[in-house]
Protein backbone atom coordinates (compact mmCIF):
# COMPACT_ATOMS: atom_id res chain seq x y z
CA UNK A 1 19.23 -12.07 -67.88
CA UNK A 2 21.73 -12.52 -64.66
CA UNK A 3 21.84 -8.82 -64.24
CA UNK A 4 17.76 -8.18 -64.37
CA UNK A 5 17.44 -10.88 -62.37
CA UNK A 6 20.04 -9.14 -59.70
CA UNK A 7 17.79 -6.24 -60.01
CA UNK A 8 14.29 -7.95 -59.45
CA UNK A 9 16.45 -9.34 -56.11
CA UNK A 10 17.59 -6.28 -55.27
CA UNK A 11 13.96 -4.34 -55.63
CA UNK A 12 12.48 -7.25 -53.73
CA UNK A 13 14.47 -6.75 -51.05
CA UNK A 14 14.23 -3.00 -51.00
CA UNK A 15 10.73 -3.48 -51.11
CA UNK A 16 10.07 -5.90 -48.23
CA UNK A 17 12.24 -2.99 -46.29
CA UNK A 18 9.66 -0.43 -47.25
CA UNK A 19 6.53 -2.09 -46.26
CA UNK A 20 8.44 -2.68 -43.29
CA UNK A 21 9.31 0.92 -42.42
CA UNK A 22 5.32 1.95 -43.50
CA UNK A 23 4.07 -0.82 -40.98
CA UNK A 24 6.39 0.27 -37.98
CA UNK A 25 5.86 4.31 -39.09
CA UNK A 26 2.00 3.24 -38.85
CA UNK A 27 2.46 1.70 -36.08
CA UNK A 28 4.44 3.94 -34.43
CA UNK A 29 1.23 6.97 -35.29
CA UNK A 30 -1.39 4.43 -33.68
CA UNK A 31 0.70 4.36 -30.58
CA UNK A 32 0.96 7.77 -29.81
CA UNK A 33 -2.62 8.31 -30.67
CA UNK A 34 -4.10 5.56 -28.71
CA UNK A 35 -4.81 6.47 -25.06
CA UNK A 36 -5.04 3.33 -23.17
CA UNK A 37 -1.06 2.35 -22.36
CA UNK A 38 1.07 5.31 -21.63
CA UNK A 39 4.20 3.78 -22.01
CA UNK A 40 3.16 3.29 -26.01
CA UNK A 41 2.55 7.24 -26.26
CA UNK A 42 5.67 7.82 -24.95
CA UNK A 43 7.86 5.01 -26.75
CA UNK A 44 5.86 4.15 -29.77
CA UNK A 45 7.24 1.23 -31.56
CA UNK A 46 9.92 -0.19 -28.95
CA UNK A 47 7.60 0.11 -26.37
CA UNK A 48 5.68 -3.30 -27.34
CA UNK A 49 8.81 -5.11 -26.62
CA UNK A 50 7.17 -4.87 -22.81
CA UNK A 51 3.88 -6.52 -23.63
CA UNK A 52 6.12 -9.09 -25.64
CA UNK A 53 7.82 -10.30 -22.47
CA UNK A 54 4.94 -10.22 -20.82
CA UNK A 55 3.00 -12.58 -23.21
CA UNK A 56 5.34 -14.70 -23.64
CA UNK A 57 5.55 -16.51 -19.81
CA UNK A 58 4.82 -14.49 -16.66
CA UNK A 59 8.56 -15.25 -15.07
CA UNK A 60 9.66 -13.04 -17.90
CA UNK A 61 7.09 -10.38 -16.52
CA UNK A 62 8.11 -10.74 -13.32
CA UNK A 63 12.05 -10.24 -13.89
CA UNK A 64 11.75 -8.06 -17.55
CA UNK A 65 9.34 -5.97 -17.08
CA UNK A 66 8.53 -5.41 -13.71
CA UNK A 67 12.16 -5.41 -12.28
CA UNK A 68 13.52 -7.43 -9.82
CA UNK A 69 14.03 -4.43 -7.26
CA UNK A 70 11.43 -5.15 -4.39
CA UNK A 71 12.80 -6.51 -1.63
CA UNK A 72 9.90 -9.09 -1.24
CA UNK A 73 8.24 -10.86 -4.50
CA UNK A 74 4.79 -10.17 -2.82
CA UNK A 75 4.67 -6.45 -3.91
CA UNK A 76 5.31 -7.00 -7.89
CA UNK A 77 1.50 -10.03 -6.91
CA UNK A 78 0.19 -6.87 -5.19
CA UNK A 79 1.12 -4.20 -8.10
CA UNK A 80 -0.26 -6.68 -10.78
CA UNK A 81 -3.27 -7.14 -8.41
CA UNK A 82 -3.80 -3.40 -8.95
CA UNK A 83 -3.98 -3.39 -12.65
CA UNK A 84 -6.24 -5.98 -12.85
CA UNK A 85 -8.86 -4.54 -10.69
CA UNK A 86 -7.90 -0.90 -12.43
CA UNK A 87 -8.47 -1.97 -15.84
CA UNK A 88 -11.35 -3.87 -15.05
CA UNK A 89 -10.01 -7.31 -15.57
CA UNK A 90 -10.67 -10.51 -13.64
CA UNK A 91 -8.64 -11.04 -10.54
CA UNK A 92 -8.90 -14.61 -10.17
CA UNK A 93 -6.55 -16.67 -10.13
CA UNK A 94 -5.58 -20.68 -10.71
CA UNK A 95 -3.57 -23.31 -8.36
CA UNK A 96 -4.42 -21.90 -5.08
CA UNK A 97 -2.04 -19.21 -2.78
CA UNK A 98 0.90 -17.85 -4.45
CA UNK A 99 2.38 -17.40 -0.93
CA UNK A 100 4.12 -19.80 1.11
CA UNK A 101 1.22 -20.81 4.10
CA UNK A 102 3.99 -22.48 6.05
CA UNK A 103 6.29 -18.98 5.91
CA UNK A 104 6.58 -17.15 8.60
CA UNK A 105 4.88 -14.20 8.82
CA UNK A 106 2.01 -15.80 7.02
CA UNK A 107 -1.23 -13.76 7.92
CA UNK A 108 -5.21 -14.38 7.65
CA UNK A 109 -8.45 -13.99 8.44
CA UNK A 110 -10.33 -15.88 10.40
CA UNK A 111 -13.96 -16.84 8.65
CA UNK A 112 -16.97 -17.35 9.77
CA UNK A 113 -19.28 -20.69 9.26
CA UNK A 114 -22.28 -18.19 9.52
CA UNK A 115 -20.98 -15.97 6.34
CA UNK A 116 -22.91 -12.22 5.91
CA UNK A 117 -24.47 -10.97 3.17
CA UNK A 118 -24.06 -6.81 2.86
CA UNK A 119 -25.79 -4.83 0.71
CA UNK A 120 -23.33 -2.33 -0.28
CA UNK A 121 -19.12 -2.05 -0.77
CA UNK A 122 -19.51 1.73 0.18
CA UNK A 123 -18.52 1.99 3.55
CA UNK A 124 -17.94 5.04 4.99
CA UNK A 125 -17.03 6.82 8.50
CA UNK A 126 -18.30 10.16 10.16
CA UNK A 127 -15.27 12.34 10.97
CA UNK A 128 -15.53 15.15 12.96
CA UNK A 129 -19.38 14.30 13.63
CA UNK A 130 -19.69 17.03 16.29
CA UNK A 131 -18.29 19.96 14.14
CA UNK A 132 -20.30 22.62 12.01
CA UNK A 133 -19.26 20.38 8.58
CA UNK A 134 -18.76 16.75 9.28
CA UNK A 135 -17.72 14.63 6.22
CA UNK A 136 -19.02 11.30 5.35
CA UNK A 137 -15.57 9.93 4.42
CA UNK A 138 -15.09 6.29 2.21
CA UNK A 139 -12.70 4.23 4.22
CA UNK A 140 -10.60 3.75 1.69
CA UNK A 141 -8.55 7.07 -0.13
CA UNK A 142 -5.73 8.61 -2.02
CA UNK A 143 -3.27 9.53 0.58
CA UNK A 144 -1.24 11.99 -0.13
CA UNK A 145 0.88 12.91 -3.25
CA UNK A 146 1.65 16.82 -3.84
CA UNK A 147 1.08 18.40 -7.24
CA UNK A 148 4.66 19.15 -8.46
CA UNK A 149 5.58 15.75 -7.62
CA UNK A 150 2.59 14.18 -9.75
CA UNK A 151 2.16 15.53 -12.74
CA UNK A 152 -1.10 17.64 -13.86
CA UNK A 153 -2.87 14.62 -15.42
CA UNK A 154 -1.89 12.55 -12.49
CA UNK A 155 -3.53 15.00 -10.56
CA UNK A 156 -6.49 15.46 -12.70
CA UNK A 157 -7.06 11.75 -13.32
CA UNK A 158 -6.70 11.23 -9.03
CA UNK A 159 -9.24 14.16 -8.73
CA UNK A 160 -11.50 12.95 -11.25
CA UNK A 161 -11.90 9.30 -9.85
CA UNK A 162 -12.33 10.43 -6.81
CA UNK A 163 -15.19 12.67 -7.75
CA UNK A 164 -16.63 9.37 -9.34
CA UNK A 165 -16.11 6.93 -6.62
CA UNK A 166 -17.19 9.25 -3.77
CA UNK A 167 -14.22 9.26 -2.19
CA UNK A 168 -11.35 11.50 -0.94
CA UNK A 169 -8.15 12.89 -2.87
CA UNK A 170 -5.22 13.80 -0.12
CA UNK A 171 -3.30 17.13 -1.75
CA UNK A 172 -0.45 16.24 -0.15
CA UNK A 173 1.42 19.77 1.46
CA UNK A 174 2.13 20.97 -2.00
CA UNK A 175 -1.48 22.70 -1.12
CA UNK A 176 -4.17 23.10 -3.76
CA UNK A 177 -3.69 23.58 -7.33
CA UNK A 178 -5.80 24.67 -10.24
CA UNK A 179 -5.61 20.94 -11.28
CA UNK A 180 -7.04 20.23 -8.11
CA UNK A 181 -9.82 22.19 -8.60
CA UNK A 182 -11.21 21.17 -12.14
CA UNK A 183 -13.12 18.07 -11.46
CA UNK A 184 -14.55 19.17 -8.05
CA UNK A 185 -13.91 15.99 -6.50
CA UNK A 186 -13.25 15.82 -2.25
CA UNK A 187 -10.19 17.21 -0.86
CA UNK A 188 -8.45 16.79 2.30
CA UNK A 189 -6.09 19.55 2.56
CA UNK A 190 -2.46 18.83 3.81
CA UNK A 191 -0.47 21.82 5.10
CA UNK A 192 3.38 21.09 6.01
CA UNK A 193 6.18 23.06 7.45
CA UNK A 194 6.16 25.49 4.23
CA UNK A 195 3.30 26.11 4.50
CA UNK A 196 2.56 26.17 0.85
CA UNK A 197 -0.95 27.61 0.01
CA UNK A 198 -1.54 29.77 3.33
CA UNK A 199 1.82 31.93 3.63
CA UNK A 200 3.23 34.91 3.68
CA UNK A 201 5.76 35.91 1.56
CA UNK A 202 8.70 35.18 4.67
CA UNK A 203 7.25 31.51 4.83
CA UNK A 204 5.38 32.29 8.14
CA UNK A 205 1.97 31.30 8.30
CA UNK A 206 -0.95 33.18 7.06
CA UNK A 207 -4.27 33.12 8.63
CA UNK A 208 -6.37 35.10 6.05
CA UNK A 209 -4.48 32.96 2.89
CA UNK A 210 -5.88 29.41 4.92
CA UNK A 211 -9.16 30.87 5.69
CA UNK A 212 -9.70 31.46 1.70
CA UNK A 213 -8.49 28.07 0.77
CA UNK A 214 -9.88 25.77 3.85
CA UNK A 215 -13.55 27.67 3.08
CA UNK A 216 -13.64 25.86 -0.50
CA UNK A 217 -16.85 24.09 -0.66
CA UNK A 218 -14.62 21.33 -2.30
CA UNK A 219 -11.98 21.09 0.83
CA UNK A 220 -14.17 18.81 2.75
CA UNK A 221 -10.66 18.08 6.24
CA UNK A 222 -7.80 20.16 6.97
CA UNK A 223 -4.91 17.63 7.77
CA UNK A 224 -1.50 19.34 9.37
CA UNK A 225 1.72 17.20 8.56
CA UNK A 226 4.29 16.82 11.30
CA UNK A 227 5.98 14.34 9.84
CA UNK A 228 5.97 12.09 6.80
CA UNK A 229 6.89 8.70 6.70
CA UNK A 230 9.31 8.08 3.79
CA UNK A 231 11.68 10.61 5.13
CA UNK A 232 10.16 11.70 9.10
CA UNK A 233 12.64 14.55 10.35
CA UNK A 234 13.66 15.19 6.97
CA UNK A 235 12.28 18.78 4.97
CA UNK A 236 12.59 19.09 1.66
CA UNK A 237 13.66 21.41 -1.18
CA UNK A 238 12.04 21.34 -4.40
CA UNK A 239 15.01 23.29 -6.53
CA UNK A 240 14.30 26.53 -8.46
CA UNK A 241 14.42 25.35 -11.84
CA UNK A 242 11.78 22.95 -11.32
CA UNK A 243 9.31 25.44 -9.71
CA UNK A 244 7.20 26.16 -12.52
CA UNK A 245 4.25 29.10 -12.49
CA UNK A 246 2.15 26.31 -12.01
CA UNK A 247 3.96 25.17 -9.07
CA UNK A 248 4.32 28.63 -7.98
CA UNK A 249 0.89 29.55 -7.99
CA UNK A 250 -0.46 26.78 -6.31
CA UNK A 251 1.86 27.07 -3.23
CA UNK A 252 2.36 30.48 -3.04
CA UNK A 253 6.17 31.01 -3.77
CA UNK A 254 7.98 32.73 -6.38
CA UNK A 255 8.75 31.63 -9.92
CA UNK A 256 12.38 29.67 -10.08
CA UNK A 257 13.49 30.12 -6.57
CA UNK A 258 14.24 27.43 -4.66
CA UNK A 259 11.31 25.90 -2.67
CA UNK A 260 11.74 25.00 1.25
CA UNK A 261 9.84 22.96 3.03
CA UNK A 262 11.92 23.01 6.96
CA UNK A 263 11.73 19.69 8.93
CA UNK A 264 9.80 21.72 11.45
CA UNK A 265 7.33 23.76 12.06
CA UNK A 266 7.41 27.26 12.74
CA UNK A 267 3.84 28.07 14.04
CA UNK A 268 4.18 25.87 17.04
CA UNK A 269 6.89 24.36 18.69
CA UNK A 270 5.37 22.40 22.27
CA UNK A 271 2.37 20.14 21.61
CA UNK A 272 0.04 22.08 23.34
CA UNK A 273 0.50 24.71 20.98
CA UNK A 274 0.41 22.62 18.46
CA UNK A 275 -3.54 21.45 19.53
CA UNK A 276 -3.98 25.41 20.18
CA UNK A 277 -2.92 25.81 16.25
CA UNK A 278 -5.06 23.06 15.03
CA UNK A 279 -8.22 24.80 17.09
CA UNK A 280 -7.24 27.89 15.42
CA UNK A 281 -7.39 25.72 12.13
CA UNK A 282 -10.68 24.29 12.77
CA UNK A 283 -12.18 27.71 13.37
CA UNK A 284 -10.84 29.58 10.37
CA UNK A 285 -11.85 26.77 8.38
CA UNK A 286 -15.55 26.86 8.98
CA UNK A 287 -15.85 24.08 11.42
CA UNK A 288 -14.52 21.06 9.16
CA UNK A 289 -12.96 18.14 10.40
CA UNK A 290 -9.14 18.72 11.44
CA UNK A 291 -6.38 16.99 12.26
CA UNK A 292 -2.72 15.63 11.64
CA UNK A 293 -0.31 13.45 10.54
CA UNK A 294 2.58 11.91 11.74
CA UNK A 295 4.91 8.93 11.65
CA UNK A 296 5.64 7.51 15.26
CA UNK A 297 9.42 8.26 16.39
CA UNK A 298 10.04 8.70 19.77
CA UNK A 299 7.31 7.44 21.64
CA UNK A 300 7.39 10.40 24.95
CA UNK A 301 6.67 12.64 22.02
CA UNK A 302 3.49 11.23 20.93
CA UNK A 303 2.92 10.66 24.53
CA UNK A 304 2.75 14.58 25.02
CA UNK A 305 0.90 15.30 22.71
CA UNK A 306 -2.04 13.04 24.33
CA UNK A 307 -1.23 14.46 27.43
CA UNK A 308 -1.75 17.93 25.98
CA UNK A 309 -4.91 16.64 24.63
CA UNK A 310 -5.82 15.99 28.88
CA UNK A 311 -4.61 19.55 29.26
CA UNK A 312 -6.06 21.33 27.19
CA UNK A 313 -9.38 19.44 26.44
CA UNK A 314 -8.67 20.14 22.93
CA UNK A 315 -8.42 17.27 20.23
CA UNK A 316 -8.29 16.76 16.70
CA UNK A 317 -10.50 15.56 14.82
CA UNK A 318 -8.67 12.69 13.57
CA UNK A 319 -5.24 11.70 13.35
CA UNK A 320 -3.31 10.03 10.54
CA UNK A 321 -0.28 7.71 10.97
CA UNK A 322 1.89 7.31 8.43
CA UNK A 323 4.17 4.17 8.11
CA UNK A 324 7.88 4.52 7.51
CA UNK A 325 7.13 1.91 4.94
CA UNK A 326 5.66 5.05 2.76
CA UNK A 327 7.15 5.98 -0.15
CA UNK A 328 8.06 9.08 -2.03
CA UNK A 329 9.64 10.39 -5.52
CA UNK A 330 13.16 11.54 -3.55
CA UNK A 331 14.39 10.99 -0.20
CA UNK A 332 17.76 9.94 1.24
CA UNK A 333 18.15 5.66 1.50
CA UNK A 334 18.97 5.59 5.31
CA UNK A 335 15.74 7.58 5.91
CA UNK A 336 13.71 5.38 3.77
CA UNK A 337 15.54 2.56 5.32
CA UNK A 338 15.60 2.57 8.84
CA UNK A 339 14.00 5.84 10.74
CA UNK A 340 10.02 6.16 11.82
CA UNK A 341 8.09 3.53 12.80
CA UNK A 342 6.34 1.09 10.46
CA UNK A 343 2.91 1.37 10.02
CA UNK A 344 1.66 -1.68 12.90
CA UNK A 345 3.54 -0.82 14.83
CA UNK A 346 2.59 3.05 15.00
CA UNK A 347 -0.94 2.54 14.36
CA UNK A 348 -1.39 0.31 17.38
CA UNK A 349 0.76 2.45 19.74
CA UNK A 350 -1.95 5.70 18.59
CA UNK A 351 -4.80 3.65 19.00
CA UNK A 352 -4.00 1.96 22.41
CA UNK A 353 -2.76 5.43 24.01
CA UNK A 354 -6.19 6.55 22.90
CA UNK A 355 -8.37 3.95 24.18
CA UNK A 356 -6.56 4.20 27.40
CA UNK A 357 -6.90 7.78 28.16
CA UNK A 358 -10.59 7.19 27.13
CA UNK A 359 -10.27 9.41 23.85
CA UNK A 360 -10.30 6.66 21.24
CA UNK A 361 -14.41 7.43 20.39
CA UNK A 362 -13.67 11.60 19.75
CA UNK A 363 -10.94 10.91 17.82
CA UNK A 364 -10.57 9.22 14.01
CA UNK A 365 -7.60 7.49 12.96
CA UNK A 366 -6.39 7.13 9.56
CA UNK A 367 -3.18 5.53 8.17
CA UNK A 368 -1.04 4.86 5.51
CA UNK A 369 1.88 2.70 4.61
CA UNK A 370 1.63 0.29 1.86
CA UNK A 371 -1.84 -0.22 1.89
CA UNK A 372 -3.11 -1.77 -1.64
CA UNK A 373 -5.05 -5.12 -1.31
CA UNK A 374 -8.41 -5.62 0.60
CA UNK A 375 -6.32 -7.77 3.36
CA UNK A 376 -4.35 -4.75 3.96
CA UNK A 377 -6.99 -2.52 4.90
CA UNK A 378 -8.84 -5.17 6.76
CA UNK A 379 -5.26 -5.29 8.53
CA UNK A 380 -4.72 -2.34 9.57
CA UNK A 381 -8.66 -1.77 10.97
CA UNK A 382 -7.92 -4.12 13.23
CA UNK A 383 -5.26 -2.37 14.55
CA UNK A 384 -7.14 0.50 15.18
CA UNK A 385 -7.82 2.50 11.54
CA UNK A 386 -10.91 3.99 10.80
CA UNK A 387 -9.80 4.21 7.31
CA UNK A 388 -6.77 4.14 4.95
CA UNK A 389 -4.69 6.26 2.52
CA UNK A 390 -3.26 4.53 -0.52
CA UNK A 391 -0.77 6.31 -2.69
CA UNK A 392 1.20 3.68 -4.44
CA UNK A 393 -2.12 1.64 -5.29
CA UNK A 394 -3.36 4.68 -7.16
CA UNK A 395 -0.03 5.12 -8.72
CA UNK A 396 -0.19 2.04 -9.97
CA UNK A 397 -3.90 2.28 -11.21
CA UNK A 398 -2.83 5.70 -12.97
CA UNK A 399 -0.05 3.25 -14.95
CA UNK A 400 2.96 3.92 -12.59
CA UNK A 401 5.72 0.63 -13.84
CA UNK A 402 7.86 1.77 -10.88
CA UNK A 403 10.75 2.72 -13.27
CA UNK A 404 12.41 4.84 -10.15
CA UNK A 405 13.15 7.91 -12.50
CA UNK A 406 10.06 9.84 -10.22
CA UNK A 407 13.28 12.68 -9.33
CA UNK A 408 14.67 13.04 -12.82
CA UNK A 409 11.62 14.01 -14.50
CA UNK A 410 11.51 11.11 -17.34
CA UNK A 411 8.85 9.24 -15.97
CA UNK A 412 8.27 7.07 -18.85
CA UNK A 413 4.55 6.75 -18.02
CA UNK A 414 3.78 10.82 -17.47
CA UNK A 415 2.85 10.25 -13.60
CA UNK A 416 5.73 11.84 -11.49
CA UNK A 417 6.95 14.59 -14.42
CA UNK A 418 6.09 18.39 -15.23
CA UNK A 419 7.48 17.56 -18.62
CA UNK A 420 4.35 18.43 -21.39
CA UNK A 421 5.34 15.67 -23.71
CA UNK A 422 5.63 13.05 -21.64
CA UNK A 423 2.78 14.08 -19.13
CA UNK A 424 0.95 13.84 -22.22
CA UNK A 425 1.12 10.42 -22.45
CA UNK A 426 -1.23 10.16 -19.60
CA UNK A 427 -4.88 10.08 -20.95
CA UNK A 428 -6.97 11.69 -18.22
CA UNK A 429 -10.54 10.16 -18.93
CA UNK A 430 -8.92 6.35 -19.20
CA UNK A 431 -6.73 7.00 -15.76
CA UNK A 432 -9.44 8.49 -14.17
CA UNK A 433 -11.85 5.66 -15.01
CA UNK A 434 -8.75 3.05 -13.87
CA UNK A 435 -8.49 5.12 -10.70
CA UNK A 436 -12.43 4.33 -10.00
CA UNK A 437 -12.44 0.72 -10.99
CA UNK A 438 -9.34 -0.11 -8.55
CA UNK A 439 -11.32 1.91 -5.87
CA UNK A 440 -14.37 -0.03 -6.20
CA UNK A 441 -13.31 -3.38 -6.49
CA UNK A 442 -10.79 -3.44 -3.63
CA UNK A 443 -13.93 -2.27 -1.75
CA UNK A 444 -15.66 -4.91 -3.31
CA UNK A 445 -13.26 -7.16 -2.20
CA UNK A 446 -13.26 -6.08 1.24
CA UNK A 447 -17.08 -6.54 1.50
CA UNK A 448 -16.24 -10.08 0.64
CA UNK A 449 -13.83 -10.88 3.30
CA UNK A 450 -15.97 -8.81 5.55
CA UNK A 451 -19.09 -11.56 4.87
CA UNK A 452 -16.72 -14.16 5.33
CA UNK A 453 -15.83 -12.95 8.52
CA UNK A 454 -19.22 -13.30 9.54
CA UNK A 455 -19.43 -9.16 9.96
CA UNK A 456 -21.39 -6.03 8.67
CA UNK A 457 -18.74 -3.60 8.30
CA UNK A 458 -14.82 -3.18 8.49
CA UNK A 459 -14.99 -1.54 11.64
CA UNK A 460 -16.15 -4.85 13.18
CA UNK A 461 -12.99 -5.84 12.19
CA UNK A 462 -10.94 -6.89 15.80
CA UNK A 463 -7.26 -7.59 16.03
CA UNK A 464 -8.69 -11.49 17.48
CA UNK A 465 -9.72 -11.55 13.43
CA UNK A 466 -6.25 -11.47 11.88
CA UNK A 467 -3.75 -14.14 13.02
CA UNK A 468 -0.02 -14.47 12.15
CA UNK A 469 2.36 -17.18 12.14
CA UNK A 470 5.21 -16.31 14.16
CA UNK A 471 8.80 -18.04 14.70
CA UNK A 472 8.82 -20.84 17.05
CA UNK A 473 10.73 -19.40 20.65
CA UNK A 474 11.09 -23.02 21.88
């Protein structure tokens, strides 16, 4: 009796164990089949310990999940912000500002007591209005983000989203890829110091292999890169091993060699050769819309380059600045830290040079540097911006959790890795919807605060609209 009794124990035991194992093995197969979280495809099972913590209270999310490794607690409200609006969830919220009113620094926007009512989000600008192919551009796009650094479905989701929202998708100087190409949504081509996409084999410049690529129907601005801001100054190499064919074919370079990108340009080197190249650009391109981008360093530098513009009589299209606040998958701290200008700072010292040399209505302006919310665009327009890049917003609508492994290749949520698996974990149709919805309602947004304002379109937008609390001097 004692020993079949031991035995019924012992089965019931084992058995409890086994319907344990099916239900995690089952669950474990429903994770990597579903498509909507991509950290489940890639950790099936263990990843639910992050939704857990997160259901549990939100100061768990906060420290648990989304790391305590910003600088200021505002970004993880602004990342959050993006997932909401990306998967189509409400972004209300209870109890009033999460931010301090009485902090310094506070900003806001002055309202109206006679409130707008617009009849559309979709606001768009003309740029390059007086050239053979203008482009109707949304004021709000993916800035740039080079294939090779994003992985293909990153690339396809971006492309696709864009395609559906109407809006643009910035290649980033890694040039244009097959992935690029699939979806047939905008482009606005970047080409940097390598050159990638329109070189010869040396690494010079290549008229005949830009004129192929800038003629696409689907490259709608040709956008030269003098400097970026997460690392201005700085080139690049992308190391053999990781230059796949993919990579290779897309930027022109050979299979497993090591991939250069110099901190200067070799097509130019005074800026009124530089505004002779981007003519030369302009022409071989069909007559689109071009321009470049830079983040502000020394200041006599972007002075001569207006001064060329006097010169000359030649000016782009549109320039973009570029923050040092930008970030990217690899780039040394002290450059991240502390060289380029941030992006107020730059923006306003491009638009005021422009307005006083009377240029400011032939010319565009663009900029990026942490621009997510609806605030931050309506920011930086009244600076000066015509419109704004955002590449960490649409990381973070692809399902970027800002695990900082972009440079090792184990991005646990497939957006910053060439690796098939875990790329793989990145469903293209569900990103590429998330990418729309987080396009559309910060527009949506901004419409709102643009009727509060009392206005009918960003561009009204005036720096006496934005006010900021500064330290007292007395």
């Amino acid at each position: 009796m004692m020993l079949a009794a031991f035995s019924w124990v012992a089965f019931d035991r084992g058995g409890v164990l086994a319907l344990v194992f099916l239900g995690l093995t089952l669950l474990g197969v429903r994770d990597t089949r579903q498509s909507r979280h991509s950290v489940l495809r890639n950790y099936p099972v263990i990843g639910h310990l992050r939704f857990l913590l997160e259901y549990i209270r939100p100061e768990m999310r906060q420290y648990f999940i989304e790391g305590d490794n910003e600088a200021a607690p505002f970004s993880r409200q602004q990342r959050s912000l993006v997932y909401q609006r990306a998967k189509g969830e409400p972004d209300k919220r209870p109890f009033g500002t999460q931010i301090d009113v009485q902090a310094i620094g506070y900003e806001w926007i002055n309202h109206s007591m006679h409130p707008t009512t617009l009849p559309s989000h979709d606001f768009r600008i003309t740029v390059g209005a007086d050239r053979a192919q203008p482009y109707s551009a949304s004021i709000f796009n993916i800035s740039a983000m080079s294939f090779g650094a994003l992985s293909a479905n990153a690339v396809l989701a971006l492309n696709e989203g864009a395609r559906r929202g109407g809006f643009a998708h910035d290649t980033g100087e890694g040039s244009i890829s097959r992935h690029h190409r699939v979806h047939g949504g905008d482009l606005i081509w970047e080409i940097g110091s390598g050159y990638f996409g329109c070189r010869e084999a040396d690494g010079s410049f290549s008229e005949a292999r830009f004129a192929e690529n800038a003629r696409l129907p689907q490259v709608k601005m040709v956008e030269l890169k003098l400097s970026q801001g997460a690392k201005p100054g700085h080139g690049g190499v992308l190391p053999g091993p990781k230059v796949t064919p993919e990579i290779a074919e897309a930027r022109g370079v050979p299979v497993g060699v090591d991939c250069v990108s110099p901190a200067s340009h070799s097509a130019f080197s005074t800026p009124i050769e530089l505004l002779r190249f981007i003519e030369r650009l302009r022409e071989l391109s069909g007559g689109k819309p071009t321009g470049f981008k830079l983040c502000i360093g020394h200041p006599w530098e972007w002075f001569a380059i207006a001064k060329a513009m006097l010169e000359t009589g030649i000016v782009p299209d549109f320039i973009v600045v570029d923050g040092a606040e930008g970030g990217t998958g690899a780039a040394p701290l002290e450059f991240t830290d502390h060289v380029g200008a941030p992006l107020q700072e730059g923006l306003l010292l491009v638009h005021n040079t422009l307005v006083g040399l009377n240029l400011r209505e032939r010319v565009r302006i663009g900029c990026a540097g942490k621009v997510i919310s609806a605030f931050d665009i309506a920011r930086a327009m009244a600076l000066g911006a015509d419109w704004c890049n955002s590449a960490r917003g649409f990381m973070f609508a692809l399902g970027c959790i800002q695990a900082h492994s972009c440079h090792t290749g184990n991005c646990p949520t497939g957006v910053t890795t060439q690796d098939p698996l875990r790329q793989r974990a990145l469903d293209v149709p569900t990103k590429s919807q998330r990418v729309f919805n987080y396009h559309q309602q910060t527009l949506h947004a901004l419409k709102e605060l643009v009727q509060a304002a009392g206005l009918n379109h960003p561009n009204e937008i005036t720096a006496a609209h934005i006010v900021r609390r500064h330290p007292s001097r007395a």
